[in-house]
Protein backbone atom coordinates (compact mmCIF):
# COMPACT_ATOMS: atom_id res chain seq x y z
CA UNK A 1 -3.92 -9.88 5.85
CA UNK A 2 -6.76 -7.84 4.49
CA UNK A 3 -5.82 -6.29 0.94
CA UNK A 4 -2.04 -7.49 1.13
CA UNK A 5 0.67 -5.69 -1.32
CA UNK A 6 4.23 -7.02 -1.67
CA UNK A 7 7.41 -5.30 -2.56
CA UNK A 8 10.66 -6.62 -3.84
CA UNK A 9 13.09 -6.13 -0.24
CA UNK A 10 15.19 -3.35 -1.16
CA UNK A 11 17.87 -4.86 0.92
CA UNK A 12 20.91 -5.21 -1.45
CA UNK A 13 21.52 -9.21 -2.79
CA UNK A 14 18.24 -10.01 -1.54
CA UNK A 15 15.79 -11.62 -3.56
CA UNK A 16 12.99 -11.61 -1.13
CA UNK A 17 9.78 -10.22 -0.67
CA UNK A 18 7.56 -7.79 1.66
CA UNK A 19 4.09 -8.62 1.79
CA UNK A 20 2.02 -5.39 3.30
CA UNK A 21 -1.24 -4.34 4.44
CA UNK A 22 -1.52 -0.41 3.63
CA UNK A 23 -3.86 0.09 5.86
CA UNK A 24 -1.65 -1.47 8.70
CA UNK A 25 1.25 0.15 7.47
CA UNK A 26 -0.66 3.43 8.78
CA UNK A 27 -1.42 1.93 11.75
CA UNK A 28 2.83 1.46 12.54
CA UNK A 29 3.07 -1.91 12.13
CA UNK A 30 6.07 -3.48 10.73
CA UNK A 31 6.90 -5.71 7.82
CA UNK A 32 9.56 -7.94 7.38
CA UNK A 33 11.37 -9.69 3.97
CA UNK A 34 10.55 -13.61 4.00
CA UNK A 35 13.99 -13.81 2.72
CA UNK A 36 16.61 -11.55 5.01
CA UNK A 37 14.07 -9.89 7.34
CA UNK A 38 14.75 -6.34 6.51
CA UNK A 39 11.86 -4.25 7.08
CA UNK A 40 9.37 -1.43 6.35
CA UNK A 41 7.65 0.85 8.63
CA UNK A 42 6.26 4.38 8.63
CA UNK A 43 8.19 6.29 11.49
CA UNK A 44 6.66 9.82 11.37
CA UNK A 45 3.56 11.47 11.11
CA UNK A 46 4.69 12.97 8.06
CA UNK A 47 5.33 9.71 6.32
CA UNK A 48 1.97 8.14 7.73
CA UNK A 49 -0.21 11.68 6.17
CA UNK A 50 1.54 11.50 2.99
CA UNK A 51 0.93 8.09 2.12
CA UNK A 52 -2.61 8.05 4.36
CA UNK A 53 -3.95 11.20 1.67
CA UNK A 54 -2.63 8.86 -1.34
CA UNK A 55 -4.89 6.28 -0.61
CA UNK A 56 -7.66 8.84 -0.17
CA UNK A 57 -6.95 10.07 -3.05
CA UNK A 58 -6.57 7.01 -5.16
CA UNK A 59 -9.53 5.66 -3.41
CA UNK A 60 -11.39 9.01 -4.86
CA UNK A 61 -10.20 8.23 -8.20
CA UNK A 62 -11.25 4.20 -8.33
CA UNK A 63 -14.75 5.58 -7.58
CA UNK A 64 -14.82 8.17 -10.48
CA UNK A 65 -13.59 5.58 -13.13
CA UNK A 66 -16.41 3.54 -11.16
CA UNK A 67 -19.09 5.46 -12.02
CA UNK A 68 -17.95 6.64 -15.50
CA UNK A 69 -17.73 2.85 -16.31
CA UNK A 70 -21.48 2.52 -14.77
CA UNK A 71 -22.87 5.30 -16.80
CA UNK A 72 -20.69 4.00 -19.78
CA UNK A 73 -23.04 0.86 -19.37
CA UNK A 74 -26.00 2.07 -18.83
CA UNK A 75 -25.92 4.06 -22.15
């Protein structure tokens, strides 16, 4: 799973864990708990555009920190 995340399973008295691929998390699929099998999935287009412009914009903001550290260095 390309760039996989996990999550503690929110499922109560569970001590398992979802692994996640953001970027298939946009795409609707679903993940399950190794433990209980509870899941996580986006539903709506609302949920999907909220967390698809986070990632833009925390992809925006790894590449300014990139290039501040580069210039940092190259002073």
């Amino acid at each position: 799973m390309k760039d996989a995340q996990s999550i503690p399973c929110p499922a109560p008295e569970c001590s398992g864990t979802i692994l996640f691929s953001p970027y298939e998390l946009l795409e609707g699929t679903r993940f399950a708990c190794t433990h209980c099998g509870a899941a996580i999935q986006l539903q709506d287009k609302e949920s999907t555009q909220l967390v698809e412009a986070s990632m833009n914009r925390f992809g925006q903001l790894k590449d300014g920190l990139d290039k501040v550290k580069k210039a940092n260095s190259l002073s």
